[in-house]
N, C-alpha and C. Protein backbone atom coordinates (compact mmCIF):
# COMPACT_ATOMS: atom_id res chain seq x y z
N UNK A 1 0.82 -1.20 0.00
CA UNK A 1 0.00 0.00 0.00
C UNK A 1 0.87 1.27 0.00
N UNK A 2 2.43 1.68 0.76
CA UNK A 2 3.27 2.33 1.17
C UNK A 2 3.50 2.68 -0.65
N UNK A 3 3.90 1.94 -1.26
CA UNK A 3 4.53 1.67 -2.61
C UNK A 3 3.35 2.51 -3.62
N UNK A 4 1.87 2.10 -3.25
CA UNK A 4 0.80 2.64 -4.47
C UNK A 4 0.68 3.91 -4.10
N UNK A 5 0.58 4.51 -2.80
CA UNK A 5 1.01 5.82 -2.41
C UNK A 5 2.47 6.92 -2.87
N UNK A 6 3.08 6.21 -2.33
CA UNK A 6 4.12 6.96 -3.12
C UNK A 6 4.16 6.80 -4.67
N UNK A 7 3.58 5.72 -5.40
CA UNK A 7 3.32 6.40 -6.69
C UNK A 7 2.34 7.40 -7.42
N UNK A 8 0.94 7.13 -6.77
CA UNK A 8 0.39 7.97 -7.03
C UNK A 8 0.75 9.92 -6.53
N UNK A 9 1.36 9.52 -5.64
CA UNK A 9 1.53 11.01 -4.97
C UNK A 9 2.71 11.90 -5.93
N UNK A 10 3.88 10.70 -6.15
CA UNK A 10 4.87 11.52 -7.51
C UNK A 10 4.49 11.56 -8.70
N UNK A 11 3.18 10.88 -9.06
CA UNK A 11 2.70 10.83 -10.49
C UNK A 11 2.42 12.45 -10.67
N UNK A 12 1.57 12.15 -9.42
CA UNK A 12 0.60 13.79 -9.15
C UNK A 12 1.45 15.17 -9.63
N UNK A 13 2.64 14.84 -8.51
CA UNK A 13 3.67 15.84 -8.57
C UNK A 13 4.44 15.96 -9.88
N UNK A 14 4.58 14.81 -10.40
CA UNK A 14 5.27 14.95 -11.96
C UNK A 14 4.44 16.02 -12.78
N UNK A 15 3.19 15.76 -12.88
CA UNK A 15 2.00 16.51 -13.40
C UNK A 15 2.13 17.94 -13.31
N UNK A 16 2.15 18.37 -12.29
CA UNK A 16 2.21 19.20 -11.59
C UNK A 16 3.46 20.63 -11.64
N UNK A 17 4.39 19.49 -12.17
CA UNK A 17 5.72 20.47 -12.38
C UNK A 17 5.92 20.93 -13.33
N UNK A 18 5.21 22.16 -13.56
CA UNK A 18 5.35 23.36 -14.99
C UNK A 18 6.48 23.52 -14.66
N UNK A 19 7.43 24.00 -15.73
CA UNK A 19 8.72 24.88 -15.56
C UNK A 19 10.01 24.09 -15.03
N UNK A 20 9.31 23.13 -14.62
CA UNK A 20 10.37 21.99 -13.71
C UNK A 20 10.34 21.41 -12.63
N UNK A 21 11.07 20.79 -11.36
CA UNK A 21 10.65 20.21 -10.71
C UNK A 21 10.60 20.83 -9.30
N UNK A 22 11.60 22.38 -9.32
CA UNK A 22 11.70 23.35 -8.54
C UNK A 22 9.73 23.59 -7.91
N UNK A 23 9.08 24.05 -8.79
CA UNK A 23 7.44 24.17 -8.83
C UNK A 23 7.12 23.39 -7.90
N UNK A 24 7.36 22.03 -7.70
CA UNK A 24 6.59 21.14 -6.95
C UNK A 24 7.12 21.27 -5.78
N UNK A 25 8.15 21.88 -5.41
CA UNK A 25 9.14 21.72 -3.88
C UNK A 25 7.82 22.01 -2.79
N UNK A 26 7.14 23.29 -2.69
CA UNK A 26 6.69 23.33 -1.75
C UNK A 26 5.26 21.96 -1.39
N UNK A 27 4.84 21.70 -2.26
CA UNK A 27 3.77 20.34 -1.79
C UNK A 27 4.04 19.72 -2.09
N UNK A 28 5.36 19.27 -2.62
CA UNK A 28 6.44 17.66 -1.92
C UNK A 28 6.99 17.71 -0.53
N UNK A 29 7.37 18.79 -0.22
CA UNK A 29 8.02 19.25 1.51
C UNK A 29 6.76 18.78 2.26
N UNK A 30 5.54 19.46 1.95
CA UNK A 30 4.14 19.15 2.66
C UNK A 30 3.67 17.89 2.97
N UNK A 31 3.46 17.29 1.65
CA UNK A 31 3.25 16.42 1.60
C UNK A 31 4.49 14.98 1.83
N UNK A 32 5.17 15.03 2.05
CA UNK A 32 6.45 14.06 2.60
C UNK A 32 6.09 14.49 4.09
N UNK A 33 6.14 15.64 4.69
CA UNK A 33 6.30 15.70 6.13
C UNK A 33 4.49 15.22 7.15
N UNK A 34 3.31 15.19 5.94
CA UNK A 34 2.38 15.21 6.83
C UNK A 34 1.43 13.71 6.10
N UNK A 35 2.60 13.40 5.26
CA UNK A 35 1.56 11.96 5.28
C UNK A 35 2.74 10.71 5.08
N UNK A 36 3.96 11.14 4.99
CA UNK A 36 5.32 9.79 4.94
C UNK A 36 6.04 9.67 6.08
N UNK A 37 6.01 11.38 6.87
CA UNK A 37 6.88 11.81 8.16
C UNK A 37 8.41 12.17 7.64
N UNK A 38 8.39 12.34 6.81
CA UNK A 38 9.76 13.33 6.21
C UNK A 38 9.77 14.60 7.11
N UNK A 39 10.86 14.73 7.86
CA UNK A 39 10.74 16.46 8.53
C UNK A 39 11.03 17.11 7.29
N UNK A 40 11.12 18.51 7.93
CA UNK A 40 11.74 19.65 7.05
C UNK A 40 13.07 19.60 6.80
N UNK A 41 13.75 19.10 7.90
CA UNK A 41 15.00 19.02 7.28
C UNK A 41 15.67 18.10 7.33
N UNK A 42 15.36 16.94 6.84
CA UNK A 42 15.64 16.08 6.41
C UNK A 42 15.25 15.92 4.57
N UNK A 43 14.39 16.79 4.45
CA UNK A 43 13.76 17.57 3.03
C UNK A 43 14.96 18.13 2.69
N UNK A 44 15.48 19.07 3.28
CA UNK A 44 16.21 20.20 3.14
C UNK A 44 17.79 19.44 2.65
N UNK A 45 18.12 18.50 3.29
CA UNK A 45 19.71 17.57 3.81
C UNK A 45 19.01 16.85 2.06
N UNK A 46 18.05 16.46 1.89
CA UNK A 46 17.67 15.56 0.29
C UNK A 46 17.92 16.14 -0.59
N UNK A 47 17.05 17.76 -0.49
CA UNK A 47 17.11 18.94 -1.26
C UNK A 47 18.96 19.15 -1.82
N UNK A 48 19.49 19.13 -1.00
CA UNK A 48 20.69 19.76 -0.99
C UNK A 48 21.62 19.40 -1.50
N UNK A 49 21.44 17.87 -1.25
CA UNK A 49 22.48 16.42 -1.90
C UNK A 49 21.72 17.42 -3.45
N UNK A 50 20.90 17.03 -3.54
CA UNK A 50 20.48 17.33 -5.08
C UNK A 50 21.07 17.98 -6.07
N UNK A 51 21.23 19.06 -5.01
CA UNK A 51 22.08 20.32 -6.61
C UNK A 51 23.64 19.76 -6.03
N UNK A 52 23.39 19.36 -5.35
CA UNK A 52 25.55 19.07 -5.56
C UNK A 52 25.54 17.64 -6.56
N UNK A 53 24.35 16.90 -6.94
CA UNK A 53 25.21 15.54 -7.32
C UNK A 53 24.70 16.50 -9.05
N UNK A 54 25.39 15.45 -9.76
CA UNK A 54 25.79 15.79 -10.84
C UNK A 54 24.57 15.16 -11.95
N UNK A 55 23.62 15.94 -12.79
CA UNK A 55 22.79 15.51 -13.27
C UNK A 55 22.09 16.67 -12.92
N UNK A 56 20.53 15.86 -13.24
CA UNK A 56 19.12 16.69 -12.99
C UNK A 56 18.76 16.28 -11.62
N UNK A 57 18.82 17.90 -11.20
CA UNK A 57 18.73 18.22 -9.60
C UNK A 57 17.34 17.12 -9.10
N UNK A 58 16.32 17.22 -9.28
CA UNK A 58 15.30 16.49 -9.41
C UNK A 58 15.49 14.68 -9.15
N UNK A 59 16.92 14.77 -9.19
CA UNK A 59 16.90 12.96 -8.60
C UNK A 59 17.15 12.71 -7.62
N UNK A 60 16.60 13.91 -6.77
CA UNK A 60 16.52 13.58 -5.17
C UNK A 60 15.42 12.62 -4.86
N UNK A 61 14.40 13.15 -5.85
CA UNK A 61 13.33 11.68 -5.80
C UNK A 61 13.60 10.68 -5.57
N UNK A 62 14.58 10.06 -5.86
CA UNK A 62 15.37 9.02 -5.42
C UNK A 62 15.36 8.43 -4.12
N UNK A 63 15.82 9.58 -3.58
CA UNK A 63 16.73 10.14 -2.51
C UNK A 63 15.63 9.76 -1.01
N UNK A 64 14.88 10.15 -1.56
CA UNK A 64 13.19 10.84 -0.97
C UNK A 64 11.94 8.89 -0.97
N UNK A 65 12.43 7.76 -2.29
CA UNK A 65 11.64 7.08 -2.24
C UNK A 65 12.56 6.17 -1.21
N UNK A 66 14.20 6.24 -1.22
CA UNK A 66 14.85 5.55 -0.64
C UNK A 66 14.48 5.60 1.13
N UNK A 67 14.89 6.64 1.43
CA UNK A 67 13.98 7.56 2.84
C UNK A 67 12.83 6.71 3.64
N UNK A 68 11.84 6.33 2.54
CA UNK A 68 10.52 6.22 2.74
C UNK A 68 10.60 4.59 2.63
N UNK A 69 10.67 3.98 1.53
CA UNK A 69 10.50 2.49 1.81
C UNK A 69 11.63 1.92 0.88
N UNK A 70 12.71 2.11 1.23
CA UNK A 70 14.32 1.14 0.75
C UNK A 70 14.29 1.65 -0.68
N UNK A 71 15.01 0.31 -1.25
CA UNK A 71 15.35 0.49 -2.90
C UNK A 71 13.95 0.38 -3.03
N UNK A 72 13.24 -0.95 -3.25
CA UNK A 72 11.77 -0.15 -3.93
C UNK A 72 11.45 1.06 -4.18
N UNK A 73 11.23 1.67 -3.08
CA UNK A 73 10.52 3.21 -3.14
C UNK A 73 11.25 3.98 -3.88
N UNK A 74 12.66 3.47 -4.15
CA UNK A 74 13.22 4.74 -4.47
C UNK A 74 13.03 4.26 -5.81
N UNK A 75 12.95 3.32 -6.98
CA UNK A 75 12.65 2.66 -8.18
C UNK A 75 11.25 3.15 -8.46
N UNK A 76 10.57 3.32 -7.70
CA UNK A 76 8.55 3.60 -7.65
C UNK A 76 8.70 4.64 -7.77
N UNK A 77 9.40 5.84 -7.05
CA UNK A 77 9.13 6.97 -6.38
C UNK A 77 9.70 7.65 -8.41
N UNK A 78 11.02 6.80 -8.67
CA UNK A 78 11.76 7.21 -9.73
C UNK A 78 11.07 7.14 -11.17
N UNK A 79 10.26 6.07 -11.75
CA UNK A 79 9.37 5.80 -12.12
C UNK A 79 8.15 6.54 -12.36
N UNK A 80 7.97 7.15 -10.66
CA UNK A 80 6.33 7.38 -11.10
C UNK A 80 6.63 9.03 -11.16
N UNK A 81 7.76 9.61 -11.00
CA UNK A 81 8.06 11.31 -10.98
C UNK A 81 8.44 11.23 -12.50
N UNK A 82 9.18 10.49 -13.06
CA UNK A 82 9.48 10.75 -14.33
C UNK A 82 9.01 10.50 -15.53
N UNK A 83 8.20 9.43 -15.51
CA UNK A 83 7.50 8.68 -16.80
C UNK A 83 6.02 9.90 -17.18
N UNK A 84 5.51 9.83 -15.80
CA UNK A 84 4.26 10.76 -16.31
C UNK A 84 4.25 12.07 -16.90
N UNK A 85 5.53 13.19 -16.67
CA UNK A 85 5.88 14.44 -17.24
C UNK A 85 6.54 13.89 -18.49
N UNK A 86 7.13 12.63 -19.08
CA UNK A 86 8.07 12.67 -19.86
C UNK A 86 7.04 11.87 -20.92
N UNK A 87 5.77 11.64 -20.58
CA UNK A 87 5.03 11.45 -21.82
C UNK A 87 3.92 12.19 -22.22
N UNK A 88 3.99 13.12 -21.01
CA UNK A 88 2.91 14.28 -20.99
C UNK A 88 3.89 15.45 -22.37
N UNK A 89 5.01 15.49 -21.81
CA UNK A 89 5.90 16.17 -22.89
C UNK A 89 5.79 15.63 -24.06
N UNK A 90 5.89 14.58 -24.65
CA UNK A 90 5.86 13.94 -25.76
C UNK A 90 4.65 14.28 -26.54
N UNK A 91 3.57 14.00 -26.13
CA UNK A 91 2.33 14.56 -26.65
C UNK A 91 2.10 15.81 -26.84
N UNK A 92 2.59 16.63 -25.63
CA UNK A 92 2.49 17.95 -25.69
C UNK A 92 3.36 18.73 -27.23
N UNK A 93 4.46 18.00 -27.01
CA UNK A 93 5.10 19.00 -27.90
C UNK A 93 4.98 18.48 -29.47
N UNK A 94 4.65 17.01 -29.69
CA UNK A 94 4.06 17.27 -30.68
C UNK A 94 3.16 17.78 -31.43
N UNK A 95 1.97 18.17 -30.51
CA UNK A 95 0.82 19.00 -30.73
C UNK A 95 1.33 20.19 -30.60
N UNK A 96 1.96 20.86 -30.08
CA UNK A 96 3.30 22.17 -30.13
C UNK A 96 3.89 22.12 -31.32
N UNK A 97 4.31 21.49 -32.01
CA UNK A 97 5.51 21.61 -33.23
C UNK A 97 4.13 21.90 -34.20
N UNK A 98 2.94 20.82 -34.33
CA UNK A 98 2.12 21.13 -35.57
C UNK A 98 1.08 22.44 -35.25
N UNK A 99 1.24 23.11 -34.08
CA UNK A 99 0.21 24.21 -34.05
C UNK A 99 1.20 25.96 -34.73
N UNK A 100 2.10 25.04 -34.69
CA UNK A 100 3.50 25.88 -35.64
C UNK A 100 3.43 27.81 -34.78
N UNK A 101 3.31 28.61 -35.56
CA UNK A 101 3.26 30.07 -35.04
C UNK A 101 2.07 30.32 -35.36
N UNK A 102 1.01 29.40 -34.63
CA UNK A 102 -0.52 30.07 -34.18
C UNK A 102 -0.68 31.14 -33.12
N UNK A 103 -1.27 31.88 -33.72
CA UNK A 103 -1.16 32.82 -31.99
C UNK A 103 -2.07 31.96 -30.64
N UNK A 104 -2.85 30.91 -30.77
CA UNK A 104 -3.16 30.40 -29.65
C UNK A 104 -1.77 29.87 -29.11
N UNK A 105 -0.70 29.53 -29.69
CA UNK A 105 1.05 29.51 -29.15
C UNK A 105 1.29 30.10 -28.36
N UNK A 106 1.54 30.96 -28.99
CA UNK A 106 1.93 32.36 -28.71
C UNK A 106 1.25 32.83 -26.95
N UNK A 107 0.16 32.91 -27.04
CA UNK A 107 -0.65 33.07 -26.26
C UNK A 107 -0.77 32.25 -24.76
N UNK A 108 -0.92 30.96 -25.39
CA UNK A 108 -0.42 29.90 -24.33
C UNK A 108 1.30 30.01 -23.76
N UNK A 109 1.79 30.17 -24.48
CA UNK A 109 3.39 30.75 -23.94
C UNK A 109 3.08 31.61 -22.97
N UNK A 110 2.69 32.89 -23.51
CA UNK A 110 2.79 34.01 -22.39
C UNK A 110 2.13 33.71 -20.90
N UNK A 111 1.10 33.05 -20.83
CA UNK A 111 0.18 32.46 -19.82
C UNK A 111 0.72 31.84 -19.01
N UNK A 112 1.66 30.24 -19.78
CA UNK A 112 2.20 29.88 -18.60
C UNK A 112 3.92 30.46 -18.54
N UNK A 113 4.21 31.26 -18.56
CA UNK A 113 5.68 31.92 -17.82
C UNK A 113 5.50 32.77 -17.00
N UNK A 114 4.16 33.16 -16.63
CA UNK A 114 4.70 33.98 -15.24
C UNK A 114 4.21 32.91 -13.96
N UNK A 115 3.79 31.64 -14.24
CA UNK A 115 2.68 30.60 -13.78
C UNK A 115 3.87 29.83 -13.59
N UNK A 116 4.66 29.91 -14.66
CA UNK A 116 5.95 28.45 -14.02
C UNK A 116 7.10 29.18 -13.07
N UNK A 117 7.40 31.00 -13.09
CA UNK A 117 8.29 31.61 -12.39
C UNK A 117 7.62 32.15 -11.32
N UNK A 118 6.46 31.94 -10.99
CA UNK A 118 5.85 31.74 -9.75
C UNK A 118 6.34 30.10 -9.06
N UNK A 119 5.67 29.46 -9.51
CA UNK A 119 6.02 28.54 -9.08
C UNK A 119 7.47 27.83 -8.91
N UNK A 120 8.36 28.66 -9.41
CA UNK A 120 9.64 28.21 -8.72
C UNK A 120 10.01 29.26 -7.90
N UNK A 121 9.83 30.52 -7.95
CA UNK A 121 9.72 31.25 -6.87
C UNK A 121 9.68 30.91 -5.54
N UNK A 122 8.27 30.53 -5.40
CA UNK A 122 7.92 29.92 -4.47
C UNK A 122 8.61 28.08 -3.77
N UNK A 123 8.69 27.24 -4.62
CA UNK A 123 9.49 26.63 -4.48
C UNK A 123 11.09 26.90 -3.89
N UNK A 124 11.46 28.13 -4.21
CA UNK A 124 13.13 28.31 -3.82
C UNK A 124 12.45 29.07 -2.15
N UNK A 125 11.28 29.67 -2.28
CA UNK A 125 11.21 29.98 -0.94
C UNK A 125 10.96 28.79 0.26
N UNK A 126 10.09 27.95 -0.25
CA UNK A 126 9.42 27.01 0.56
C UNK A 126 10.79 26.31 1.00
N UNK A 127 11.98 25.92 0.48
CA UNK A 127 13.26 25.54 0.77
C UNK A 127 14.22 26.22 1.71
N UNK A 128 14.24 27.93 1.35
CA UNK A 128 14.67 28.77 2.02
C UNK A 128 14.40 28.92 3.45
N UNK A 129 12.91 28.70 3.52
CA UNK A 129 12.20 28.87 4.63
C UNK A 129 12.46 27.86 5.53
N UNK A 130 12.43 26.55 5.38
CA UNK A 130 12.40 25.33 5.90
C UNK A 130 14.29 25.80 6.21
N UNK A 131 14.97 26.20 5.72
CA UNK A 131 17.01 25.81 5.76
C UNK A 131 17.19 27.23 6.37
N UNK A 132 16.47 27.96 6.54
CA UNK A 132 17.07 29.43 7.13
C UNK A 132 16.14 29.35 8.20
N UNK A 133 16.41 28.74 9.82
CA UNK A 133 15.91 28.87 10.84
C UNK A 133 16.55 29.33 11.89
N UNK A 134 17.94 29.63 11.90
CA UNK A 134 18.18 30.01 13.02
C UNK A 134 19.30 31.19 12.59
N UNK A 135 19.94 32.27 13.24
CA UNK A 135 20.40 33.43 12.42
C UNK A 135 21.47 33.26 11.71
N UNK A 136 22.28 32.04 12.15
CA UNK A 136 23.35 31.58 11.57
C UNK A 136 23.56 30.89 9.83
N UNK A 137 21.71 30.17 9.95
CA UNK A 137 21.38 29.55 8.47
C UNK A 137 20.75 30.54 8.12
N UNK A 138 20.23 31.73 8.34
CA UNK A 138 19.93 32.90 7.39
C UNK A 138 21.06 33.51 7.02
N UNK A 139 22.33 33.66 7.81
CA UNK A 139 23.32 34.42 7.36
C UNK A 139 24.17 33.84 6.30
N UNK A 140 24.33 32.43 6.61
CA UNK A 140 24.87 31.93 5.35
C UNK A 140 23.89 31.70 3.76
N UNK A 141 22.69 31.70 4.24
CA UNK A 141 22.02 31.66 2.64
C UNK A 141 22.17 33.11 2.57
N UNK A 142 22.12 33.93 3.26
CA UNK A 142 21.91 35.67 2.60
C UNK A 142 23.76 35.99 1.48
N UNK A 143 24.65 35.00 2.14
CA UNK A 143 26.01 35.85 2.02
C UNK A 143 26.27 34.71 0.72
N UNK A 144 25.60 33.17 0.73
CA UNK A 144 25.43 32.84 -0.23
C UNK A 144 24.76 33.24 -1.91
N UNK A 145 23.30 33.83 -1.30
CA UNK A 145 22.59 34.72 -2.43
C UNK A 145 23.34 35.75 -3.00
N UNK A 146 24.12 36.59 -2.21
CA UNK A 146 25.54 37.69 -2.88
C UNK A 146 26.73 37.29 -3.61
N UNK A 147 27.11 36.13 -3.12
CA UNK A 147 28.18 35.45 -3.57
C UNK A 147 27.50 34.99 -5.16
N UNK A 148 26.54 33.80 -5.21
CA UNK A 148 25.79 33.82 -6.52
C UNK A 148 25.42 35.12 -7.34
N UNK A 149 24.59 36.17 -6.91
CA UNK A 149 24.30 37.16 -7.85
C UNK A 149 25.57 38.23 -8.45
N UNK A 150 26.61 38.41 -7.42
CA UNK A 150 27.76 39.33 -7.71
C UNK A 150 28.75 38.44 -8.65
N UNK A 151 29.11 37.40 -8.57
CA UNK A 151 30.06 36.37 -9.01
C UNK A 151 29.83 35.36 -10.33
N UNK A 152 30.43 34.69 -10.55
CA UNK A 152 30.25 33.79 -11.13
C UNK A 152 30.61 32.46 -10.73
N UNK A 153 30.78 32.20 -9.47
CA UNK A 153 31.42 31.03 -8.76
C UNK A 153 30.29 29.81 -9.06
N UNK A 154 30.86 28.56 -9.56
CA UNK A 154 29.98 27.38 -9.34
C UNK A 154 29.17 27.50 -8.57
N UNK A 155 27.54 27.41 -8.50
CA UNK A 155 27.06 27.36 -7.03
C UNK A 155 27.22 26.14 -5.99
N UNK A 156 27.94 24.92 -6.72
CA UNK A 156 28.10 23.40 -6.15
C UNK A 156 29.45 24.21 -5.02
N UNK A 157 29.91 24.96 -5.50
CA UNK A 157 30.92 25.29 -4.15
C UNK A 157 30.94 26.10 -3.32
N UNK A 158 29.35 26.99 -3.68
CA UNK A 158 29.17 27.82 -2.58
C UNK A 158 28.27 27.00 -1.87
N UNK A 159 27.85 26.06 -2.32
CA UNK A 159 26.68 24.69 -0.95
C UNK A 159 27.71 24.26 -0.66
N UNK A 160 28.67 23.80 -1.04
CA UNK A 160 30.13 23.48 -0.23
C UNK A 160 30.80 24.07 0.97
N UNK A 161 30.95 24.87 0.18
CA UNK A 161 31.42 26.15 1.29
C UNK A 161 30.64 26.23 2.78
N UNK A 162 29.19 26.34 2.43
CA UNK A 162 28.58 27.24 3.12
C UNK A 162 28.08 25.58 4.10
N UNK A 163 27.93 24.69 3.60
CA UNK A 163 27.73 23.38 4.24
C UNK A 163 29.17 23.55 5.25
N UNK A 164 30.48 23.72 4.75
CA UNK A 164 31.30 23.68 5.59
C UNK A 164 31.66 24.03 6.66
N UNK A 165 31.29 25.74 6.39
CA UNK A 165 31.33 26.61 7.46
C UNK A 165 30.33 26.23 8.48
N UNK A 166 28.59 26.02 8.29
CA UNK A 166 27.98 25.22 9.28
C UNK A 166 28.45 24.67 10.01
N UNK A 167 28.80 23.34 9.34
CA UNK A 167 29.49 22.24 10.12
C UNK A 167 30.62 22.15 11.04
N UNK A 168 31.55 23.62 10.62
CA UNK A 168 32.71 23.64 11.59
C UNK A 168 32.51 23.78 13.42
N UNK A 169 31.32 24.57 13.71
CA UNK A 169 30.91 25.05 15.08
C UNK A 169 30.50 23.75 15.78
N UNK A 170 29.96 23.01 14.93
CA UNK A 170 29.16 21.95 15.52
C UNK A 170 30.00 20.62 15.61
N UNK A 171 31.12 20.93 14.63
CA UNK A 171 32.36 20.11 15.00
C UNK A 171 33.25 20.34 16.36
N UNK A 172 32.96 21.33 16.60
CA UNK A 172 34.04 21.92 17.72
C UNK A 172 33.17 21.18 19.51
């Protein structure tokens, strides 16, 4: 039953993810913490592995079915997040390529881009919010956000970095 749940719930979420998989963060956090028992930050520690491993950030799903019920879940969880957007795309964009430069295109474009940069918006907050709780993890995402917008530094080494510096106090 653990297994038909977690598929239906990432099918949902596959669905769900205009723009990408950022969109779905905040009612995957929700939903992991109030019906699997995923905390927040243990979300956050999944979240995080994510953009450092190498690939599409999004295979924390993995990460997240492993968590929940072993290798199965994480094969189900992998499965049911990716197959349903990746044939929803298929259809989609072939009906996209033959509606060629219709202005119903056109139109539908403009509609959903402020609908998918909302929704990762919000997604980078729902993350933010959950990893910036105490003044020390606000100060490092704030000096992180400067470091990204002023720079051009990998961001895999400013989650490095900034994972490091954490960790040093709590080493001591």
């Amino acid at each position: 039953m653990l297994l038909v749940h977690l598929a239906l719930t990432f099918g949902l979420l596959s669905l769900l993810a205009v723009g990408g998989g950022t969109a779905v963060l905040p009612e995957m956090q929700s939903i992991l913490l109030h019906e699997f028992g995923l905390t927040h930050d243990r979300f956050v520690h999944i979240y995080s592995l994510g953009q450092l491993a190498p690939g599409p950030n999004m295979l924390m799903v993995l990460v997240i079915g492993l968590q929940v019920a072993g290798m199965l879940g994480a094969a189900v969880v992998f499965l049911s997040f990716f197959i349903p957007s990746s044939v929803l795309c298929l259809f989609v964009g072939r009906l996209w390529m033959k509606m060629g430069e219709s202005p119903w295109r056109r139109a539908i474009q403009n509609a959903l881009e402020p609908i998918s940069i909302g929704l990762m918006v919000s997604g980078v907050y729902a993350v933010g919010k959950a990893a910036a709780v105490t003044p020390a993890t606000f100060g490092l995402a704030l000096i992180a956000f400067i470091v990204l917008v002023r720079t051009k530094v990998n961001p895999v080494l400013v989650i490095v970095a900034a994972g490091m510096l954490f960790a040093i106090p709590q080493l001591l």
